[in-house]
Structures are given as C-alpha cells and as structure tokens.
Protein backbone atom coordinates (compact mmCIF):
# COMPACT_ATOMS: atom_id res chain seq x y z
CA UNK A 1 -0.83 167.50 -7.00
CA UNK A 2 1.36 168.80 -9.72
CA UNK A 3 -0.89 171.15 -12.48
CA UNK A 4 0.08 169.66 -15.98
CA UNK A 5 1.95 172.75 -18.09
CA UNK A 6 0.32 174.36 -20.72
CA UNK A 7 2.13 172.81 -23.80
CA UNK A 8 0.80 169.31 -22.47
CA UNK A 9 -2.73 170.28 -22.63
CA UNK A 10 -1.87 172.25 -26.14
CA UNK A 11 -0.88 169.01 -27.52
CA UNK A 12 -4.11 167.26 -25.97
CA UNK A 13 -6.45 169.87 -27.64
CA UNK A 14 -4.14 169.32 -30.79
CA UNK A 15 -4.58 165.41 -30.54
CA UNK A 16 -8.60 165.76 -29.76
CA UNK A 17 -8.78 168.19 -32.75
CA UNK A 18 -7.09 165.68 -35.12
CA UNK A 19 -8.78 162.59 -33.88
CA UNK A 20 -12.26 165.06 -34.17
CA UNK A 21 -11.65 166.04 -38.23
CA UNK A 22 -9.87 162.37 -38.65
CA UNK A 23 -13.54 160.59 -37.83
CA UNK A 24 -15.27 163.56 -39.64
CA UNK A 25 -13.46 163.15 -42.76
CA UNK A 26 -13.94 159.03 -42.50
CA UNK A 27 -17.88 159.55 -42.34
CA UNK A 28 -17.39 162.07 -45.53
CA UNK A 29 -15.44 159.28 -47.60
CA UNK A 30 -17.97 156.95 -46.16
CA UNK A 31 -21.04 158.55 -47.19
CA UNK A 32 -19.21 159.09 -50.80
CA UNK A 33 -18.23 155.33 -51.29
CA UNK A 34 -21.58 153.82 -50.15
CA UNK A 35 -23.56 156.51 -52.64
CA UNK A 36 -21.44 155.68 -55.42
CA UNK A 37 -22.40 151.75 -54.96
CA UNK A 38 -25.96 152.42 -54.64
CA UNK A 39 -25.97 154.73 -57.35
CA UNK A 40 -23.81 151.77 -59.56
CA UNK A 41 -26.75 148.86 -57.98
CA UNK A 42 -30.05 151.84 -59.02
CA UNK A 43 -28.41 152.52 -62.30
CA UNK A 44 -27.60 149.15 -63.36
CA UNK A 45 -30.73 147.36 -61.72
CA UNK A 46 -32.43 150.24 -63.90
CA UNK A 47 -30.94 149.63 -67.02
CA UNK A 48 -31.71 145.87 -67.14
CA UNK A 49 -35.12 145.82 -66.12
CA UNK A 50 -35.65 148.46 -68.31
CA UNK A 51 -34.16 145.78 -71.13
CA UNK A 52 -36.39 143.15 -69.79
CA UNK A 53 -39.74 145.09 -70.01
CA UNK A 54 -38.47 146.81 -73.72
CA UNK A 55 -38.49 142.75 -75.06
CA UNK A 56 -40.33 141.06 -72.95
CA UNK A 57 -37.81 138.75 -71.00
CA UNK A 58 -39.42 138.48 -67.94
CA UNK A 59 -41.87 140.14 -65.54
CA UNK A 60 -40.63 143.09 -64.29
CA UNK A 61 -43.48 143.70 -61.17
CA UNK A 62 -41.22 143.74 -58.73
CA UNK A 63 -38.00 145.21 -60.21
CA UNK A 64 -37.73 148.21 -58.21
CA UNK A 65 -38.85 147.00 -54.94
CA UNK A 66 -35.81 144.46 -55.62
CA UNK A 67 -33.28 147.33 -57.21
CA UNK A 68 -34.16 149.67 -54.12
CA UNK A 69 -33.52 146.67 -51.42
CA UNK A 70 -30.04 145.69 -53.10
CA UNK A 71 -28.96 149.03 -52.97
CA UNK A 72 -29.75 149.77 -49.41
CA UNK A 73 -28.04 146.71 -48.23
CA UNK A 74 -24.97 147.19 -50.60
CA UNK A 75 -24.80 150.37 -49.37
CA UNK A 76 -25.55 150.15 -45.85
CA UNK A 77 -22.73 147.30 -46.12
CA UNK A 78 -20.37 149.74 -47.96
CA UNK A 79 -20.68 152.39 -45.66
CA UNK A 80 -20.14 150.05 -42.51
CA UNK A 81 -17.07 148.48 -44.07
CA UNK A 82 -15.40 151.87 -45.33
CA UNK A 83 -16.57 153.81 -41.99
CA UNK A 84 -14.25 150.88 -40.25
CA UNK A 85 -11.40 152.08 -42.17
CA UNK A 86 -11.82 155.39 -41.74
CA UNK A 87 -12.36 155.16 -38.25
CA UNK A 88 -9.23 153.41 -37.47
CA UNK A 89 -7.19 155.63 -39.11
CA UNK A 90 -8.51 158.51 -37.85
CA UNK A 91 -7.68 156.87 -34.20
CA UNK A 92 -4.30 156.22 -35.35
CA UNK A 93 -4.11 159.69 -36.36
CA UNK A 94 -4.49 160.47 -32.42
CA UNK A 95 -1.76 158.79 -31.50
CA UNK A 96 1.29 160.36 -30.57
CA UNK A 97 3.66 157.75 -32.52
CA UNK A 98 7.25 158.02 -33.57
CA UNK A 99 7.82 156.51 -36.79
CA UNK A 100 10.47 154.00 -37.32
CA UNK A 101 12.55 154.70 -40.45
CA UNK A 102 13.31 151.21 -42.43
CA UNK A 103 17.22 150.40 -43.23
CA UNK A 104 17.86 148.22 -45.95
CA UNK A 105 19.77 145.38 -45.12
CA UNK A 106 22.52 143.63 -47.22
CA UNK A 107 22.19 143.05 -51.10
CA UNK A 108 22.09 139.35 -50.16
CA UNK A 109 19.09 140.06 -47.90
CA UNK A 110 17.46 142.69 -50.21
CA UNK A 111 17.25 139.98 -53.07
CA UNK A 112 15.66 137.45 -50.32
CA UNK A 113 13.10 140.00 -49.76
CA UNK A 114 12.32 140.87 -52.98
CA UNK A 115 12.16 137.07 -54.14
CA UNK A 116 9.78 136.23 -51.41
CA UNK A 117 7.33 139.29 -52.51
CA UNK A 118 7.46 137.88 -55.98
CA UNK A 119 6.22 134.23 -54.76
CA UNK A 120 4.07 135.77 -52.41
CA UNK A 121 2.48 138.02 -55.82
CA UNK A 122 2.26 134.84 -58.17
CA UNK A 123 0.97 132.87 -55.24
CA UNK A 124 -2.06 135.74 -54.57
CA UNK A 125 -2.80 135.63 -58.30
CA UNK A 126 -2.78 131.66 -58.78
CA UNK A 127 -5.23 131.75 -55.86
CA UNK A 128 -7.40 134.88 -56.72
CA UNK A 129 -7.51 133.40 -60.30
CA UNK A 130 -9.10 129.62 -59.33
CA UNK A 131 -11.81 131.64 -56.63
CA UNK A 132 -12.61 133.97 -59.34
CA UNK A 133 -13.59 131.17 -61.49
CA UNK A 134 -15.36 129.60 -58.66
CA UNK A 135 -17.39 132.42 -57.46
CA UNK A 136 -18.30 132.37 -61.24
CA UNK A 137 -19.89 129.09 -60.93
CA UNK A 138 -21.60 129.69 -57.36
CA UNK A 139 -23.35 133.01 -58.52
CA UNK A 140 -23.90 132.37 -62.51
CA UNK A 141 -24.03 128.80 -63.22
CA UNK A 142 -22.51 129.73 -66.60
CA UNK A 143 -19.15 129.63 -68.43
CA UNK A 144 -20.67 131.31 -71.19
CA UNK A 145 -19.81 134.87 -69.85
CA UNK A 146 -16.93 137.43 -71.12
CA UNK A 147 -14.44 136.56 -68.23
CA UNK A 148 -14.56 132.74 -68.82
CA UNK A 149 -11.79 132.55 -71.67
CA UNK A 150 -9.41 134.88 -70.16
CA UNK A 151 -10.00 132.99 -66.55
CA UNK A 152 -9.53 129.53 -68.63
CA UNK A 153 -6.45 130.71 -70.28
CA UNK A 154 -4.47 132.58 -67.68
CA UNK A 155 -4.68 128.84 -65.80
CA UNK A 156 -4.04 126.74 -68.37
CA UNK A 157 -0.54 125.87 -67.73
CA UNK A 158 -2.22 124.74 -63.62
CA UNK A 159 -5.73 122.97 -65.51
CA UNK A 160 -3.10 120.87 -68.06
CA UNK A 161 -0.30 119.85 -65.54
CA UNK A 162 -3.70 118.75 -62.85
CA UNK A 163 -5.22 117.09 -66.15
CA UNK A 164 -1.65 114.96 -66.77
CA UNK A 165 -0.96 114.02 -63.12
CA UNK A 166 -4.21 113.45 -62.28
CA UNK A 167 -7.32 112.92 -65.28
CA UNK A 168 -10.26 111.24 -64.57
CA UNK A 169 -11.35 107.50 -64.63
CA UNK A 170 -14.79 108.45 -65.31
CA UNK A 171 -16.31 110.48 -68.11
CA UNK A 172 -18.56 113.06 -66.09
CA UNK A 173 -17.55 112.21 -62.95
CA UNK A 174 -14.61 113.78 -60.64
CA UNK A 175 -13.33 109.95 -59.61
CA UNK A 176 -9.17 110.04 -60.07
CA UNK A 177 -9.17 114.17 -60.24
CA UNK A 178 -10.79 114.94 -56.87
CA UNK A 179 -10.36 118.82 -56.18
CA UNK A 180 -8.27 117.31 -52.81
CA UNK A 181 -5.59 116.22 -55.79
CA UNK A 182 -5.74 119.03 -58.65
CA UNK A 183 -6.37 122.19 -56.89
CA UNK A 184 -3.46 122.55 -55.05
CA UNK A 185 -1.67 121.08 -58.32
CA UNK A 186 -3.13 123.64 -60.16
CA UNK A 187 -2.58 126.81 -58.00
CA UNK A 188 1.26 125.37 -57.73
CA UNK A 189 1.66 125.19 -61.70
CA UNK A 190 0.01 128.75 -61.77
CA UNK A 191 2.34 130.37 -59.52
CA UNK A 192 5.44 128.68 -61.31
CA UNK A 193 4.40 129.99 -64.06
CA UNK A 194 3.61 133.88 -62.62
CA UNK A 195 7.09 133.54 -60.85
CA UNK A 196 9.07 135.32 -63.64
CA UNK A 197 6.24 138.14 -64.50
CA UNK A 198 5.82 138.64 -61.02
CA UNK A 199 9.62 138.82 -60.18
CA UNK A 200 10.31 141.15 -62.74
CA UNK A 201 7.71 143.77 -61.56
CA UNK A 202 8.64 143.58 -57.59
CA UNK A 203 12.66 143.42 -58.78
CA UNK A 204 11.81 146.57 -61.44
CA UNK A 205 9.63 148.55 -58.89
CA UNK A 206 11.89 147.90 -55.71
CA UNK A 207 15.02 148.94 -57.42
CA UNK A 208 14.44 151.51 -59.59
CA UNK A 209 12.15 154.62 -59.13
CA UNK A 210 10.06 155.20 -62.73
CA UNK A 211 8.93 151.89 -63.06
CA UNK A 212 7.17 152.17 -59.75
CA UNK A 213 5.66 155.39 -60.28
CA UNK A 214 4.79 154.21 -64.18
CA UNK A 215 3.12 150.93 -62.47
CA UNK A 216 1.19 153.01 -59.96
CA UNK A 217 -0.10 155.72 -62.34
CA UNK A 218 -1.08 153.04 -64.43
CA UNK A 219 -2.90 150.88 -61.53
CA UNK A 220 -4.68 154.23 -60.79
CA UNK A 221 -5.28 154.92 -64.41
CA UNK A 222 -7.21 152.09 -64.75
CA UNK A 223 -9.12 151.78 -61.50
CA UNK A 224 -10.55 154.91 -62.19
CA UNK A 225 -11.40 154.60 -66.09
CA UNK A 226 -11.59 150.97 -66.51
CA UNK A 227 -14.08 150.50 -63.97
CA UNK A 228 -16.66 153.48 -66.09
CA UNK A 229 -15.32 151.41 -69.51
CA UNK A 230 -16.11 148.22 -68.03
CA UNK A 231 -20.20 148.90 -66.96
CA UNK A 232 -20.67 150.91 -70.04
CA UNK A 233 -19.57 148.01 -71.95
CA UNK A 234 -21.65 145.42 -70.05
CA UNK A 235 -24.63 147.42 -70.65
CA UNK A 236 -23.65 147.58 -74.32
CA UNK A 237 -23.26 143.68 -74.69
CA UNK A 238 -26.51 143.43 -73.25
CA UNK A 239 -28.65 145.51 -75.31
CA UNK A 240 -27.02 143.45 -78.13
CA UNK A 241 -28.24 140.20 -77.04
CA UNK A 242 -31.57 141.77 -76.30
CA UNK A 243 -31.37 142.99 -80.05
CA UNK A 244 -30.15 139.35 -81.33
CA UNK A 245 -29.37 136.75 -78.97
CA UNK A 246 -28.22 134.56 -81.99
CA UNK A 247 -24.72 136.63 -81.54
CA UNK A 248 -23.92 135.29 -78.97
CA UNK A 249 -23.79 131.75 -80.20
CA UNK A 250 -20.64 130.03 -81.24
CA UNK A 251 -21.84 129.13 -84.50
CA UNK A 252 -23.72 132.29 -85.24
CA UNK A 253 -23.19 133.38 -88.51
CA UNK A 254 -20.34 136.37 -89.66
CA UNK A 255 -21.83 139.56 -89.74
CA UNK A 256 -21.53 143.08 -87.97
CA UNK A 257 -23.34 141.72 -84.84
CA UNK A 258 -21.23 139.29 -84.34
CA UNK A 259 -17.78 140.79 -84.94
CA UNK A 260 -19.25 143.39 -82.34
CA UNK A 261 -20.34 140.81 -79.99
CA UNK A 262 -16.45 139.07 -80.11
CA UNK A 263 -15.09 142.17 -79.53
CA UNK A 264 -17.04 143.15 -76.68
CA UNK A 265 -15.76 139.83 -75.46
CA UNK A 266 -12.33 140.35 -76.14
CA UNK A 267 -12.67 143.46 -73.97
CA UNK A 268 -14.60 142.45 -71.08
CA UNK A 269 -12.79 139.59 -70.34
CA UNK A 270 -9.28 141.16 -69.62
CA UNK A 271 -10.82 144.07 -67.84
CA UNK A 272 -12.99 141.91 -65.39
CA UNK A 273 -10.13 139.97 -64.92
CA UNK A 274 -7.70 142.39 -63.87
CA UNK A 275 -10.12 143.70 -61.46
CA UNK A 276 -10.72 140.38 -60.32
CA UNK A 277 -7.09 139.81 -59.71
CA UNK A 278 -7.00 143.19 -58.60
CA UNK A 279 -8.81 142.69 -55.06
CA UNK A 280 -6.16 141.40 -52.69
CA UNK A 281 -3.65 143.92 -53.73
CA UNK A 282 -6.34 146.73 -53.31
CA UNK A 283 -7.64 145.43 -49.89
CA UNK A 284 -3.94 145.11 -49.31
CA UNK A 285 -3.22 148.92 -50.01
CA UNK A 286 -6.22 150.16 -48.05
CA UNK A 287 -4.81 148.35 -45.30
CA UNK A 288 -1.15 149.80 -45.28
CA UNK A 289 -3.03 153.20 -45.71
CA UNK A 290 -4.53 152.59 -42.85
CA UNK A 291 -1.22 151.66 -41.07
CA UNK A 292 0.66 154.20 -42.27
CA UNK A 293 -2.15 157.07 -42.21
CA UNK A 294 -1.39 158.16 -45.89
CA UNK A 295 -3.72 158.27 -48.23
CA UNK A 296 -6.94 156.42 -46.69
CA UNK A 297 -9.35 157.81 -48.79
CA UNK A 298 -7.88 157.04 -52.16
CA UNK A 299 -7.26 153.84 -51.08
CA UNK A 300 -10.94 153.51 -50.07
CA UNK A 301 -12.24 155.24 -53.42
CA UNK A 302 -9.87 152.73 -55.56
CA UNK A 303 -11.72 149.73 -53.36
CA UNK A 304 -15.06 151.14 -54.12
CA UNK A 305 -14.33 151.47 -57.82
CA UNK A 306 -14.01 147.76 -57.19
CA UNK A 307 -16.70 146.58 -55.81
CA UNK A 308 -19.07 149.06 -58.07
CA UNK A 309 -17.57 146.92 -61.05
CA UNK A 310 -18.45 143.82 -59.52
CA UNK A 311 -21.82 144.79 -58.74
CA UNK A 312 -22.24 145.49 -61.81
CA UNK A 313 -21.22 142.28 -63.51
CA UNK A 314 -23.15 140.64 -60.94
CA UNK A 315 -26.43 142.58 -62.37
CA UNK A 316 -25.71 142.77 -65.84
CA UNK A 317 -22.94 140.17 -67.05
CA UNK A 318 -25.32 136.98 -67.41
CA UNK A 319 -27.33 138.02 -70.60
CA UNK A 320 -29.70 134.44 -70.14
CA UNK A 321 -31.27 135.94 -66.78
C-alpha cells in the first residue's frame, strides 16, 4: 500500500479547513438574517398594537403572545432557508473545481442571447406583477392599499387588451372573461409591452461596463435604504389613519392630512412594487452566488431586506385591521 505524499494530505487539511469556516460563516449570516426578521415582525407587531390600544381599535389581550409566535416561526423559517444557502456554498467551497472560463460566441449569437434575457426579464415581471396583485387579494381582501394603483397601472396595457378580446357577458360575474382566457392574455400584453425597457437594460448592461455597475449600485442602493424608507413610511401612514381615518377616503376633503396621506401613497406604492418585482431577480442572484461561491452573504442580506419589507406590509399596510 502506497502512503499518500504530504502535499495531498496538505490540500485535504486545506479543503477540511475551508469547508469548516465555509459552514461557520453560513450559521453567522444565518443567525444575522433570521434576527433581523424577527426584530422587523417584534418591532412592527409592536408598533401596531401599540396603535390599536392608543385608539381603541381592537382588543389587544393577546398581541404579544401573537407578535412573539410570528416572530419565532418567521425566524426559525428564515434561519432554515438562509442556513440552506449557506451550507451549500460552503460545500461547494470544498470542492476542488476548475472553473470554466465563458467565450463569447459570434455577434449574431451574442444578440440571440441577449434578446432571449430581455423576454425572459419582461416575461418574470408580467408574471411577478399579476401574483403580486393576487397575493394582495388572498392575504388583504382589499384594493384600497398603497401598492394597488401602481400594480393596476403597470398592467394596464395586459387588463385592457384581456378586457377587448375577452369582456364579460355578465355584470358581476366572470362568464365570457374566465381567468383560463385573460390571464395568459394579460401576462402576454404585459411582457410586449416590458420588451423594449427590458431590452434596453440587458443590451446596455451586457455591452457596456458603467451602466452595469450604475444599475447594480443602484439595485443595492435601494435594497438597503428603501427597505428602512419603506417600514418607516408604513408606520407613518398608519398613525395617520389612526389620527383621521377620513384621509384616507376618496372624497375626503383638501387639507394637510390629506395631501400627506396622497403622498404617502404616491411613495409606497412604487417602493412596494419594486420590491415586489424585485423577488425573482434577488432569489435569482442568491442562487448564482451560490453557484459561483461569490458573494453569498450579500446576496442573502439583500433577500432578507426583502422579506423584512414584506413582513412588514403584511403587519402594517392594511390600516382597516
């Protein structure tokens, strides 16, 4: 039996070592993520019962018990989820793996490419746009919230080309317009009319180097601040209609409360949004950071920003609760 040489088991010890501080570091980020979305669930859960008792909304005798549970399972979730991550790229890390360098192929081919990334863009946001406004529905029973005008216009050009080829026979009823017949109509007319925005951004950002960097310092940008902008200012729109819940009425009269109510609005809606729209792209980077083993934890900090946004809309966006 041949002894193995001592620069084979050097690079063992060096791939056990990696692989060690690889799964240390993904329980670290872990830990990190899963705190900040129980902090975001105690903080916000806080605030709003605290809003409730101050004006008398609703009983508040089992508000904590309830805040307490939702942020053990969010977090418990969180951790799970982001530990996954972690863990596989800290396994990938341990892997002795020669990377393939990517050739780019002919112009002809390189436009191909780059046209099929922009369909495959506009076709994520047509779709990520009509479940947005469907998980709105399933969790909130309301279009009366910030995000409902901005969802409502950014598909307008899918809801009025489904409305023309398909309206329905019935007043109040779905007879002629079945979702079978308008959904797909409508996330087709959606992505037609994404194509050019989308093209220009994967055609800008795979051809020339500033816009890409300019695109992902801004994407970063406003992960990081938008999602602190964004809970601030749905705690600030509901104080207001706990101060006057006329405001928030479409034929509430002009005043300072009101102005201040629309602009909240006008805010909120873009930002929730964008980080609606935001998810597949974000899941989608976490992923290739996984793959690639570059930048896992960022990736996994931007998705957390994420979901502490949404957990917070999900507490505090539906002022009639």
């Amino acid at each position: 039996m041949v002894p193995s040489s001592p620069s084979a088991a050097r690079i063992d010890w060096q791939a056990m070592d990696s692989l060690i501080s690889g799964r240390r570091e993904a329980v670290k980020v872990a830990v990190q993520c899963s705190s900040a979305v129980a902090g975001t669930v105690i903080a916000t859960g806080s605030c709003r019962a605290a809003l409730n008792h101050i004006f008398a909304v609703e009983s508040q005798r089992f508000w904590l018990a309830r805040t307490i549970t939702l942020s053990l399972i969010a977090s418990i979730l969180w951790f799970a989820f982001t530990l996954a991550f972690g863990a596989l790229g800290a396994i990938r890390k341990g892997v002795n793996s020669q990377s393939v360098a990517s050739t780019k192929g002919d112009p002809v081919r390189h436009f191909a490419v780059s046209f099929a990334l922009a369909l495959a863009v506009a076709l994520t946001l047509a779709i990520s746009a009509l479940l947005t406004l469907e998980a709105n529905d399933f969790f909130f029973y309301s279009r009366l919230l910030p995000w409902i005008p901005s969802l409502i216009w950014l598909q307008w050009t899918g809801f009025g080309t489904a409305s023309q080829l398909h309206p329905c026979q019935y007043e109040g009823f779905d007879t002629g317009c079945e979702a079978y017949k308008t959904l797909p109509v409508i996330v087709l007319s959606n992505t037609i009319a994404y194509l050019p925005f989308s093209s220009a951004m994967v055609f800008l950002t795979r051809y020339w180097e500033s816009p890409r960097l300019f695109l992902k310092a801004l994407a970063s940008a406003f992960l990081r601040w938008g999602s602190l902008v964004g809970v601030a200012l749905l705690c600030l729109r509901l104080v207001l209609h706990r101060l006057s819940s006329d405001v928030s009425l479409p034929i509430a009269p002009s005043g300072v409360g009101r102005a201040v109510w629309l602009l909240l609005e006008w805010t909120l809606g873009p930002i929730s949004v964008a980080f609606a729209l935001s998810i597949p792209f974000v899941l989608y980077g976490a992923i290739c950071a996984v793959w690639r083993r570059k930048h896992i934890s960022e990736r996994l900090v931007d998705l957390t920003r994420v979901a502490a946004f949404f957990l917070a809309a999900l507490i505090l966006g539906n002022q009639f609760q």
